[in-house]
N, C-alpha and C. Protein backbone atom coordinates (compact mmCIF):
# COMPACT_ATOMS: atom_id res chain seq x y z
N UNK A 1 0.85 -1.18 0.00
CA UNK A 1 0.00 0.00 0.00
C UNK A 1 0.89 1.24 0.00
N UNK A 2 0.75 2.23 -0.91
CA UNK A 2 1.25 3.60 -0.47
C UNK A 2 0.22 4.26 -0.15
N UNK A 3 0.92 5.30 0.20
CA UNK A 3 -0.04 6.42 0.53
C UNK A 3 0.40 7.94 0.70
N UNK A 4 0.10 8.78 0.55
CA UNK A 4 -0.04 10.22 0.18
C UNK A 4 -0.20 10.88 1.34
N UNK A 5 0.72 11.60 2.05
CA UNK A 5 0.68 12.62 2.90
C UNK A 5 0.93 14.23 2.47
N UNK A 6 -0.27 15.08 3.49
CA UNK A 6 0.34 16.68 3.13
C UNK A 6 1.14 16.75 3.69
N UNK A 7 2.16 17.77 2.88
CA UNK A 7 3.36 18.10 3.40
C UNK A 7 3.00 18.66 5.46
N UNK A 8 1.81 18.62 5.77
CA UNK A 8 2.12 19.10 7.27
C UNK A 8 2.19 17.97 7.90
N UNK A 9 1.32 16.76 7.14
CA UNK A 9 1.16 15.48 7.97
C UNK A 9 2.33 14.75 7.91
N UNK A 10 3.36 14.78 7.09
CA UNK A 10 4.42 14.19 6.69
C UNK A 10 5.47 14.52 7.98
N UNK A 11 5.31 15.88 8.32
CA UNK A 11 6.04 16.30 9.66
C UNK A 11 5.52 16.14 10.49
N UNK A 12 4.15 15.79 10.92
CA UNK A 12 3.67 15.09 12.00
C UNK A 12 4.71 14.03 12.13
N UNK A 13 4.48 13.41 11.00
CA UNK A 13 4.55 11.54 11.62
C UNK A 13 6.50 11.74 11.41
N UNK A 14 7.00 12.73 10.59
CA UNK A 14 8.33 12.41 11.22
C UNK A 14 8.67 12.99 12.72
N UNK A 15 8.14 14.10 12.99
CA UNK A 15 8.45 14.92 14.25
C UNK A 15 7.80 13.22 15.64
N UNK A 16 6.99 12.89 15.44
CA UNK A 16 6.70 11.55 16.21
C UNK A 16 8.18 10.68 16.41
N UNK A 17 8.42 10.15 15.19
CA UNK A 17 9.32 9.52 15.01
C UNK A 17 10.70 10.07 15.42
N UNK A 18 10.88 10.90 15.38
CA UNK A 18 12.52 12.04 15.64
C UNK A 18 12.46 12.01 16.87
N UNK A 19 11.07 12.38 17.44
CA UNK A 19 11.35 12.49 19.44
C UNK A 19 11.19 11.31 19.93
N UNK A 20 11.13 10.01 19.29
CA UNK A 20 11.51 8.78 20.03
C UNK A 20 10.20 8.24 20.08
N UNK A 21 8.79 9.01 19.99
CA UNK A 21 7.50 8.20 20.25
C UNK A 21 7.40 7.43 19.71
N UNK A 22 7.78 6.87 18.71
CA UNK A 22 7.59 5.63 17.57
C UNK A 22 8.76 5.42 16.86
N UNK A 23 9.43 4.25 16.09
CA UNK A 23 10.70 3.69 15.29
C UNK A 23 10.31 4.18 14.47
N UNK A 24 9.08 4.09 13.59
CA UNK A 24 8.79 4.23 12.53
C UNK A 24 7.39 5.07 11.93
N UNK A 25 7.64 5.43 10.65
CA UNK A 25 6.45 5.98 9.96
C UNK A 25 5.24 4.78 10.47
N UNK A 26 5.34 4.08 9.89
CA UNK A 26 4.85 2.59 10.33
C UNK A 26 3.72 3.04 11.39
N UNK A 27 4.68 2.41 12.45
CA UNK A 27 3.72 2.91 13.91
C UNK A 27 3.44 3.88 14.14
N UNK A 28 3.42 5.05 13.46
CA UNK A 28 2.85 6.21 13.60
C UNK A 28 1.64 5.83 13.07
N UNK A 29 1.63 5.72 11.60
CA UNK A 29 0.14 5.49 10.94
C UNK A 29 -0.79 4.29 11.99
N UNK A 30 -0.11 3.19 12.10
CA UNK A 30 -0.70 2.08 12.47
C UNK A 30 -1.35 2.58 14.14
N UNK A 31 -0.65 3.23 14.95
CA UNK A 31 -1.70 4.23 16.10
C UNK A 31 -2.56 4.72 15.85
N UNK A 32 -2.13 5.67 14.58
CA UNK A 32 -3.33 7.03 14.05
C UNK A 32 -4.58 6.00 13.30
N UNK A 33 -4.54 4.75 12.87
CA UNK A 33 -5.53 3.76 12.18
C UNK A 33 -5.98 3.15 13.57
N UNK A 34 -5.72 2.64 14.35
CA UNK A 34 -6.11 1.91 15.40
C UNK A 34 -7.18 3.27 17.02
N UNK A 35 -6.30 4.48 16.41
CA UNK A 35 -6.90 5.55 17.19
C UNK A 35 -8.38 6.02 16.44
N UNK A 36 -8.31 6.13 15.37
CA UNK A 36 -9.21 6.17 13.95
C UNK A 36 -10.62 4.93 14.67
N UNK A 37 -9.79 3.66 14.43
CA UNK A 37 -10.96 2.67 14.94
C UNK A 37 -11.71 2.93 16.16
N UNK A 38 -11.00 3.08 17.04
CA UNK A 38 -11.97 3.32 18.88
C UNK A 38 -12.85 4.75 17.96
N UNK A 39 -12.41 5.92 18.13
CA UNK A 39 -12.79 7.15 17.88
C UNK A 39 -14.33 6.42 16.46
N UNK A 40 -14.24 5.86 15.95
CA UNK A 40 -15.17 5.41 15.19
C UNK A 40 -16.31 4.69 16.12
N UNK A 41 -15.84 3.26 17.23
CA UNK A 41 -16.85 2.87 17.85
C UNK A 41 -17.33 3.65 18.97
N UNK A 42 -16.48 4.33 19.64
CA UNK A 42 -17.18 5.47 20.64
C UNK A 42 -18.76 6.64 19.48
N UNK A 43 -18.21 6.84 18.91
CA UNK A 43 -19.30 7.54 18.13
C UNK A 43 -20.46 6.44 17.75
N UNK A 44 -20.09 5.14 17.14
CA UNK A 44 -21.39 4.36 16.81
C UNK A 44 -22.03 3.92 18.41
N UNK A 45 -21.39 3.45 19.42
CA UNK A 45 -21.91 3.55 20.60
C UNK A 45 -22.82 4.90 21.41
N UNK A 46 -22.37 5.79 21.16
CA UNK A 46 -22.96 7.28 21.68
C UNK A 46 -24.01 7.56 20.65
N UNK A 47 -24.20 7.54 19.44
CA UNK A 47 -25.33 7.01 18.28
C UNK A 47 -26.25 6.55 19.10
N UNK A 48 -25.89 5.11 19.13
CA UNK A 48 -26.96 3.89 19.71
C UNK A 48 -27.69 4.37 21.34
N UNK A 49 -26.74 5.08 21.93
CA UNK A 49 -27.32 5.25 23.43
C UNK A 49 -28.23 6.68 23.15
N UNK A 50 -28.15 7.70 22.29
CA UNK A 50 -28.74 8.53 21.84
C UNK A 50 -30.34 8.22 21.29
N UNK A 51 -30.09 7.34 20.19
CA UNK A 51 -31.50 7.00 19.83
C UNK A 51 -32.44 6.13 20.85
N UNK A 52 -31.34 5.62 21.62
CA UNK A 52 -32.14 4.60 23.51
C UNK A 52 -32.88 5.53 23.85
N UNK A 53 -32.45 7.01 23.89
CA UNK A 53 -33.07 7.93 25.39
C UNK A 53 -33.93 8.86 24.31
N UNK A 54 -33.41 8.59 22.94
CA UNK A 54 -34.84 9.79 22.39
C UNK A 54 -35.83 8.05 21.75
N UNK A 55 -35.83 7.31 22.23
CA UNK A 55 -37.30 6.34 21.85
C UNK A 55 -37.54 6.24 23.35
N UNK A 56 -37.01 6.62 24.22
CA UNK A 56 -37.38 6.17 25.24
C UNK A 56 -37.91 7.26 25.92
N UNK A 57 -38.04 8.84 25.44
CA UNK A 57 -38.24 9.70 25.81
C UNK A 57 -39.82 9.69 24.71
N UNK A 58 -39.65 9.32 23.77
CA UNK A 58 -41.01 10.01 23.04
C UNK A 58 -41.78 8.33 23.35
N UNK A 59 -41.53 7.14 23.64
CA UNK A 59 -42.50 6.52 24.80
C UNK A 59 -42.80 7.18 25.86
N UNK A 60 -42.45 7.88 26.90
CA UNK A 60 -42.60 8.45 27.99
C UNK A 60 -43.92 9.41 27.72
N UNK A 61 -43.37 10.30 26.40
CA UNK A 61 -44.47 11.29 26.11
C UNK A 61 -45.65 10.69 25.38
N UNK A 62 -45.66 9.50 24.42
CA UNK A 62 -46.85 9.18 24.72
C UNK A 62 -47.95 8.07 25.45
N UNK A 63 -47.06 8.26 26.82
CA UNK A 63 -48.04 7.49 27.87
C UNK A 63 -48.40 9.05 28.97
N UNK A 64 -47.67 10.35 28.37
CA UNK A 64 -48.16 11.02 29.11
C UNK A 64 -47.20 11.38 30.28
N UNK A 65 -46.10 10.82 30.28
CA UNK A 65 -44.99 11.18 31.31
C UNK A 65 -44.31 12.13 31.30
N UNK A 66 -44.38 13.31 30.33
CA UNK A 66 -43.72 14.45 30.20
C UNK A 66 -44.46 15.25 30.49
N UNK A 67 -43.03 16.15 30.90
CA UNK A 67 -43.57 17.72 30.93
C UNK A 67 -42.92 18.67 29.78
N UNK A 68 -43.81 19.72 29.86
CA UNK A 68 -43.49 20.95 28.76
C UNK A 68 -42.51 21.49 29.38
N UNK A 69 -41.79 22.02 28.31
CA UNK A 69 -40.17 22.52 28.28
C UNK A 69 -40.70 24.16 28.86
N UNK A 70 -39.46 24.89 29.59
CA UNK A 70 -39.56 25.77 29.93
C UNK A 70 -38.74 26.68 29.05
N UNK A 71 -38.83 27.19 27.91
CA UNK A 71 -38.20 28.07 27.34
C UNK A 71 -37.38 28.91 27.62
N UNK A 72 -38.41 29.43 28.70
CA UNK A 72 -37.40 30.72 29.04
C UNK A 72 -36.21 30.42 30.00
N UNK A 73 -36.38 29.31 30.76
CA UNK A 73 -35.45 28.64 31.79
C UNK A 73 -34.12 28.32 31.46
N UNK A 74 -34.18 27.39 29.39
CA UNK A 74 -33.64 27.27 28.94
C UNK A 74 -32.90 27.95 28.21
N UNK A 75 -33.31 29.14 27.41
CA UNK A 75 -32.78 30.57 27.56
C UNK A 75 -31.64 31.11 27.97
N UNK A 76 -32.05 31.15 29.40
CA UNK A 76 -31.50 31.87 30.73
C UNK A 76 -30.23 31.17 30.84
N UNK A 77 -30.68 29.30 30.70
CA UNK A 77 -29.11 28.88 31.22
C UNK A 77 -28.13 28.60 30.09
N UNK A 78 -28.37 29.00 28.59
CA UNK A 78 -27.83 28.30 27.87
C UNK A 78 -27.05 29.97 27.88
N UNK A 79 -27.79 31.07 27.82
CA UNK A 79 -26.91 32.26 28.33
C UNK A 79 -25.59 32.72 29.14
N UNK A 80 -26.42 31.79 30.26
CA UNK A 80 -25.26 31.93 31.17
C UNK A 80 -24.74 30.39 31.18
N UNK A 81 -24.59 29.27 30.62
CA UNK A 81 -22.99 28.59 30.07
C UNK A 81 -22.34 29.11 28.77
N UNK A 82 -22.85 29.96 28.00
CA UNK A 82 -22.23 30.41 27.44
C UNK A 82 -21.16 31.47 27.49
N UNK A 83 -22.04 32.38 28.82
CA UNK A 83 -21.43 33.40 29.48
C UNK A 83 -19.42 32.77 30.59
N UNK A 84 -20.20 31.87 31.00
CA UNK A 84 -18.92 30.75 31.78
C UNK A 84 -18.32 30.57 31.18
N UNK A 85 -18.44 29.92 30.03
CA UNK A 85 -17.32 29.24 28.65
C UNK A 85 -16.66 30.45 28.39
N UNK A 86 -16.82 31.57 27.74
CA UNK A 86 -16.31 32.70 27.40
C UNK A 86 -15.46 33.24 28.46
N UNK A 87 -15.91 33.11 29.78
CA UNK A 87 -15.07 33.73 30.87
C UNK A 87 -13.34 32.68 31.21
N UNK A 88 -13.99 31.67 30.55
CA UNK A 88 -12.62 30.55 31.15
C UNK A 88 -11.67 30.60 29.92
N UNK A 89 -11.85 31.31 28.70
CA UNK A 89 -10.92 31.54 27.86
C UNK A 89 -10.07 33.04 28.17
């Protein structure tokens, strides 16, 4: 197999290799493919637990187990974490 790197990724995987993290181009890619894989099943897992709690939320609503959203509540706090986030930069 070859393969084609941009000239920035090319200094990734040598700058890896130069400070000792890895022997080779090799094991650089073969991390970044194996890091690639988890980072792929964490997302199809967080998917699957996502569509759990929204079928399991619109069962709830129609047996009548919900309540109406408070708009303005939501509003208020998405304001102020936004306001927090901005302050910690």
């Amino acid at each position: 197999m070859n393969v084609n790197l941009t000239p920035e990724l090319e200094r990734l995987v040598s700058q890896k290799v130069e400070n000792g993290l890895y022997n080779s181009a090799s094991e650089v890619v073969r991390e970044a493919l194996r890091l690639m894989q988890e980072h792929d099943e964490l997302r199809r897992i967080r998917t699957a637990e996502l569509r759990n709690e929204v079928k399991r939320g619109l069962e709830q609503s129609r047996r009548g187990e919900s309540t109406p959203l408070d708009i303005v509540s939501i509003k208020v706090n998405g304001r102020e974490s936004r306001t927090a986030k901005a302050s910690l930069k």
